[in-house]
C-alpha atoms as a PDB file:
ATOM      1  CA  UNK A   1     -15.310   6.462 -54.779  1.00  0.00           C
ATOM      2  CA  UNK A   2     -13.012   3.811 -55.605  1.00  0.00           C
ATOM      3  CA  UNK A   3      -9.869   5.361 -53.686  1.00  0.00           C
ATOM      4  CA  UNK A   4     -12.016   5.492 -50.726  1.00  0.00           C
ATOM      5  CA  UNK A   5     -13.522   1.350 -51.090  1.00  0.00           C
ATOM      6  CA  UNK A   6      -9.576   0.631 -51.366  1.00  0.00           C
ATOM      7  CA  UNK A   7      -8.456   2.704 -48.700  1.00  0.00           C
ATOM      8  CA  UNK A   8     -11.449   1.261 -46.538  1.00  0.00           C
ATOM      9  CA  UNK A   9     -10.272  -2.373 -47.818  1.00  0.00           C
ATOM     10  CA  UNK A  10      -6.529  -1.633 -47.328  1.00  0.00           C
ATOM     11  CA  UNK A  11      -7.377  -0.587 -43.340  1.00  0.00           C
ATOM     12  CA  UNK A  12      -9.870  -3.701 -42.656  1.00  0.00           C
ATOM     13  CA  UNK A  13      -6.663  -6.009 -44.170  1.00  0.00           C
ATOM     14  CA  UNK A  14      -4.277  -4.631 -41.856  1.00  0.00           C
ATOM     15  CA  UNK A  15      -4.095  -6.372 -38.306  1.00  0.00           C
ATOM     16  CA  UNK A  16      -1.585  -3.416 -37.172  1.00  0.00           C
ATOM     17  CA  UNK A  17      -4.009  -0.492 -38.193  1.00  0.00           C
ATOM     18  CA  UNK A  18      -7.406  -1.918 -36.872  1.00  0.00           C
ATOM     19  CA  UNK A  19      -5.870  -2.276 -32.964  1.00  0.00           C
ATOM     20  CA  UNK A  20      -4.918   1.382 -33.197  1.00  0.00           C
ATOM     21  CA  UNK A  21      -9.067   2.224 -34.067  1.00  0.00           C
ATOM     22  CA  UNK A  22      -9.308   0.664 -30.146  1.00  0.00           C
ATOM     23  CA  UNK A  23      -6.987   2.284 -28.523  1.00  0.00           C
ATOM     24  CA  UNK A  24      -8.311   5.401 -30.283  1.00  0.00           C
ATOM     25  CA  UNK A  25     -11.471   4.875 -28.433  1.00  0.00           C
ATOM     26  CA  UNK A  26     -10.389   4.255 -25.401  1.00  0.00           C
ATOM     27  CA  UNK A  27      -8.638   7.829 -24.992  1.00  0.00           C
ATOM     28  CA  UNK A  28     -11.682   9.027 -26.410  1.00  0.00           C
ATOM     29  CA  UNK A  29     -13.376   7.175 -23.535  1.00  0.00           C
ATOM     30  CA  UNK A  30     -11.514   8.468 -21.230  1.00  0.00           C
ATOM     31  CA  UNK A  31     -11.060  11.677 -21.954  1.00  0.00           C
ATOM     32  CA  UNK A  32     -14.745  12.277 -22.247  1.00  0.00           C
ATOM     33  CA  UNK A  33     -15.135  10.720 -19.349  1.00  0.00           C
ATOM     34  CA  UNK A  34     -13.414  13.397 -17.219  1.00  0.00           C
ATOM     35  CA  UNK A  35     -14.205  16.388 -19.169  1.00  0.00           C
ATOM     36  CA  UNK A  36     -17.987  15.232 -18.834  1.00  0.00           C
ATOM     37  CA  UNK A  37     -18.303  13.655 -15.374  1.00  0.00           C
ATOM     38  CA  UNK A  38     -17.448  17.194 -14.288  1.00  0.00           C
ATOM     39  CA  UNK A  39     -15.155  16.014 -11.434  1.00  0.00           C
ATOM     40  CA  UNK A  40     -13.406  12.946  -9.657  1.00  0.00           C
ATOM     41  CA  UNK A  41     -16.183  12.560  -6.930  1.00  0.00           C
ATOM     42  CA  UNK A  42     -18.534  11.886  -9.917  1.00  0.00           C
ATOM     43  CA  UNK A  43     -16.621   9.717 -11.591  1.00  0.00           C
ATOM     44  CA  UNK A  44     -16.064   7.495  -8.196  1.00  0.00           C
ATOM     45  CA  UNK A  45     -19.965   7.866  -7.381  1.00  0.00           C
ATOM     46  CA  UNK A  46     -21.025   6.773 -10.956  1.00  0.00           C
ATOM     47  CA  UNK A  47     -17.906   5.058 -13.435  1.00  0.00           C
ATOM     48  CA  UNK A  48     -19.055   1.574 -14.475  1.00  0.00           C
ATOM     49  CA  UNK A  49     -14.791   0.763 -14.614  1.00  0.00           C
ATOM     50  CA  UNK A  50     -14.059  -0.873 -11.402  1.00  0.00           C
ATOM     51  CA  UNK A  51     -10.702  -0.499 -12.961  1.00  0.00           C
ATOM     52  CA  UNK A  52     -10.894   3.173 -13.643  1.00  0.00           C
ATOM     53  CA  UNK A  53     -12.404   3.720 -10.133  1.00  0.00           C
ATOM     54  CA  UNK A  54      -9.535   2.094  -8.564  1.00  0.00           C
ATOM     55  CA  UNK A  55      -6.828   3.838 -10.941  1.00  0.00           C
ATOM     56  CA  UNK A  56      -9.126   7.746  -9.567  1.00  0.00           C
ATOM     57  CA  UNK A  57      -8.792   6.558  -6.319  1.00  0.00           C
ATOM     58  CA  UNK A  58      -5.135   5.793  -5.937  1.00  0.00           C
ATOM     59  CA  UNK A  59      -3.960   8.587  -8.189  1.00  0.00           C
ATOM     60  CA  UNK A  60      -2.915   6.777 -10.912  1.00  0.00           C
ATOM     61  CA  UNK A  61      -4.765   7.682 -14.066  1.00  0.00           C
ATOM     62  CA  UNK A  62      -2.249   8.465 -16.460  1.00  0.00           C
ATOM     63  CA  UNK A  63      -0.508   4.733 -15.838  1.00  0.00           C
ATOM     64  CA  UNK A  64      -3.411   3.327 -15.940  1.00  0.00           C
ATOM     65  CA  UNK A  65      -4.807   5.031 -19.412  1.00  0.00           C
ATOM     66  CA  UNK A  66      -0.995   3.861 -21.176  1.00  0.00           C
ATOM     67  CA  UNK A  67      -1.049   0.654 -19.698  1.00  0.00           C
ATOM     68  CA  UNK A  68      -4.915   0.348 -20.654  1.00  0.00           C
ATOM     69  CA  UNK A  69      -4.333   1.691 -24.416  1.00  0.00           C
ATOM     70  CA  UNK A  70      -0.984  -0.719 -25.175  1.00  0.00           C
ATOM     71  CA  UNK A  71      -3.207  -3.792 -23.513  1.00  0.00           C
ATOM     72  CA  UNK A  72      -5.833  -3.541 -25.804  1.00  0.00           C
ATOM     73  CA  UNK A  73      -3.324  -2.465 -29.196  1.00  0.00           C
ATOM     74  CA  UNK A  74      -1.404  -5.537 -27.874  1.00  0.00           C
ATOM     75  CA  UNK A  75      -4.540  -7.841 -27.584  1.00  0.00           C
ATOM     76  CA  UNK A  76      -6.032  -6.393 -30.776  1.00  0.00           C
ATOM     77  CA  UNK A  77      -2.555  -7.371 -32.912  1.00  0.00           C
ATOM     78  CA  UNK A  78      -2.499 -10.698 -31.729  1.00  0.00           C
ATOM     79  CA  UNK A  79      -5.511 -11.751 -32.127  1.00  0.00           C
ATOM     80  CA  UNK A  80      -6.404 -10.419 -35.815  1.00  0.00           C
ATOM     81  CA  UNK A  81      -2.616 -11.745 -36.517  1.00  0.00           C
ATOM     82  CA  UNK A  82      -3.765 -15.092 -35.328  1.00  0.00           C
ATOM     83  CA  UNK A  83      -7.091 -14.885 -37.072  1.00  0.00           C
ATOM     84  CA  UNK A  84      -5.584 -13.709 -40.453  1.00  0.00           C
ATOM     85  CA  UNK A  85      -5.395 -16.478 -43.009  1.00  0.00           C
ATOM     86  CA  UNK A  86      -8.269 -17.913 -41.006  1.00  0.00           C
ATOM     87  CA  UNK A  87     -12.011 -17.537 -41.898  1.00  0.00           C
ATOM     88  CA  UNK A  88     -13.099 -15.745 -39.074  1.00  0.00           C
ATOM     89  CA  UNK A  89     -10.823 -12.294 -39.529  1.00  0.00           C
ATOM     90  CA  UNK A  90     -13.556 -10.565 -40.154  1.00  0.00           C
ATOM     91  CA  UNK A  91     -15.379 -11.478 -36.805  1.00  0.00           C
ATOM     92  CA  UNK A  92     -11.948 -10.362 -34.886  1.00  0.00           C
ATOM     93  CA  UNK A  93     -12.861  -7.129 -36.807  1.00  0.00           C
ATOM     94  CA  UNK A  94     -16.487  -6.850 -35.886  1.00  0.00           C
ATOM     95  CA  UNK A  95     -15.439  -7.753 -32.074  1.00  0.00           C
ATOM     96  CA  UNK A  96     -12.437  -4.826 -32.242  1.00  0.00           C
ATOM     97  CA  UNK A  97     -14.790  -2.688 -33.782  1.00  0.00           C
ATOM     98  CA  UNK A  98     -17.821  -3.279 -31.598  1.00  0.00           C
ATOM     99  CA  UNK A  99     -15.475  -2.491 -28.248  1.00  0.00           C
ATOM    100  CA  UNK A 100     -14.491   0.492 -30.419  1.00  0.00           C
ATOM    101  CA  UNK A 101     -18.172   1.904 -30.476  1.00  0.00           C
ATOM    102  CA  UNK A 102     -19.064   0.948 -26.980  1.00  0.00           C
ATOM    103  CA  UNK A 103     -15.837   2.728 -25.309  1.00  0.00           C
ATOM    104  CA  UNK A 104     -16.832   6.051 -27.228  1.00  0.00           C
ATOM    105  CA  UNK A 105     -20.387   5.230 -26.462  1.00  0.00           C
ATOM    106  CA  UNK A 106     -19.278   5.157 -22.905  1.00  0.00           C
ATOM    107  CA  UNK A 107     -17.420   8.166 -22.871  1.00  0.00           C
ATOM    108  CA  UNK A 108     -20.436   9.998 -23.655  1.00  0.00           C
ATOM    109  CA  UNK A 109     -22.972   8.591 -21.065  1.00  0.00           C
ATOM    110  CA  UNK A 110     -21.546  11.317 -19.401  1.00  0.00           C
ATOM    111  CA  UNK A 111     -23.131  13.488 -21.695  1.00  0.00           C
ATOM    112  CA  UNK A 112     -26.926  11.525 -21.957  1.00  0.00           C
ATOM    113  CA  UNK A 113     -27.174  10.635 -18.287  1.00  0.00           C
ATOM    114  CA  UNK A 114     -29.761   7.976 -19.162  1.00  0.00           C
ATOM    115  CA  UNK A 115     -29.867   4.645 -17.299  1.00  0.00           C
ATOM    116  CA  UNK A 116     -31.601   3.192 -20.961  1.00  0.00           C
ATOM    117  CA  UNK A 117     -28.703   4.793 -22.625  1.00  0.00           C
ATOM    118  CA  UNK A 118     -26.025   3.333 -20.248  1.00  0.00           C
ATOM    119  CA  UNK A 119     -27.823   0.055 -20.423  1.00  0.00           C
ATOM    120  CA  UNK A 120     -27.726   0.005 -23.929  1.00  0.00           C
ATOM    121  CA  UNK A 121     -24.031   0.700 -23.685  1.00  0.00           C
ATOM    122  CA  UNK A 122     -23.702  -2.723 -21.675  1.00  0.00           C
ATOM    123  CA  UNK A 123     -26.061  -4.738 -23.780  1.00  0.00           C
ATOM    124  CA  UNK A 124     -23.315  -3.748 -26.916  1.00  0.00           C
ATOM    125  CA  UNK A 125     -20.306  -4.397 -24.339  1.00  0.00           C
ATOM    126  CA  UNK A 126     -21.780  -8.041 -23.302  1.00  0.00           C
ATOM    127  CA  UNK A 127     -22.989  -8.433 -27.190  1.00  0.00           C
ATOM    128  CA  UNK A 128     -18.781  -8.672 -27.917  1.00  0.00           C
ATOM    129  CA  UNK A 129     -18.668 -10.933 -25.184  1.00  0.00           C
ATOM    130  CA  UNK A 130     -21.553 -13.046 -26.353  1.00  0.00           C
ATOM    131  CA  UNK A 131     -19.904 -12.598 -30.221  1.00  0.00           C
ATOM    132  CA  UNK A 132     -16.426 -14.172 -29.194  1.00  0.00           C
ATOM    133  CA  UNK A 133     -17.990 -17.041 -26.963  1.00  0.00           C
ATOM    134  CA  UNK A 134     -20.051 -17.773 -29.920  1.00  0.00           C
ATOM    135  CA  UNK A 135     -17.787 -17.537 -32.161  1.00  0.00           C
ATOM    136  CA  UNK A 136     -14.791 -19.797 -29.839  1.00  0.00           C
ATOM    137  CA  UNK A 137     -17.230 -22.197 -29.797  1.00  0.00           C
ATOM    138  CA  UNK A 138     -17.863 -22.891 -33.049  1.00  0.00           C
ATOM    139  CA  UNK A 139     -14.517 -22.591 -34.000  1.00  0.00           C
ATOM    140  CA  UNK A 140     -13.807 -25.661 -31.328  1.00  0.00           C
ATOM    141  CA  UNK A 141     -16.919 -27.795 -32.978  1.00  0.00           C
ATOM    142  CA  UNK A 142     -15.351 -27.261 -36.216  1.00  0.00           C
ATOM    143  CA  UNK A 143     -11.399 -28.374 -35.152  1.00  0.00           C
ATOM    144  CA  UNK A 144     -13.598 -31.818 -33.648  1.00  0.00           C
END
């Protein structure tokens, strides 16, 4: 039980490893996405992704997806590097973790077909939002 606490410890202290949990879930998203939707006329009927919709459209998925995964791996890095030796790593966490859990949550709405599901989905999507205002805000009190 130890081992596992360190391991656990040793992942949430890395800023390289926790990006890579995103990007994880994004492919996840995405690949559940079209092996649930059950075809590309779905997906353009019903995908929340403007961006995705646009990418299905113009035949340019598989761009998209890379550019999509190193953009968020990119985003994640920086920002828990800059947050390291502050007191708010651990929120940069939460945030990268939360997005984590709503892009696999998304990939299977596909899968529930419920608006409450899919708005619950949202609600946990804006809740990062809402998190990292919150949190910028505070941060900015604090410097004055």
């Amino acid at each position: 039980m130890l081992q596992i606490s360190q391991n656990l410890q040793s992942i949430y202290r890395s800023y390289k490893t926790i990006p890579l949990v995103l990007s994880l879930a994004v492919v996840i998203d995405y690949a559940l996405t079209f092996y649930l939707a059950g075809g590309i006329e779905r997906i353009l009927k019903y995908e929340y992704s403007p961006t995705l919709v646009y990418a299905v459209e113009h035949n340019i998925v598989i761009p998209y997806l890379m550019f999509t995964v190193f953009f968020y791996y990119a985003a994640g890095y920086i920002v828990l590097k800059y947050l390291w030796d502050s007191g708010i790593y651990y929120v940069g966490v939460y945030i990268i973790l939360l997005m984590s859990i709503t892009h696999v949550l998304g990939g299977l709405s596909w899968y529930v077909l419920s608006a409450w599901y899919s708005n619950t989905v949202l609600a946990l999507s804006l809740t990062s939002v809402v998190v990292t205002i919150a949190v910028f805000g505070y941060e900015i009190l604090r410097q004055i």
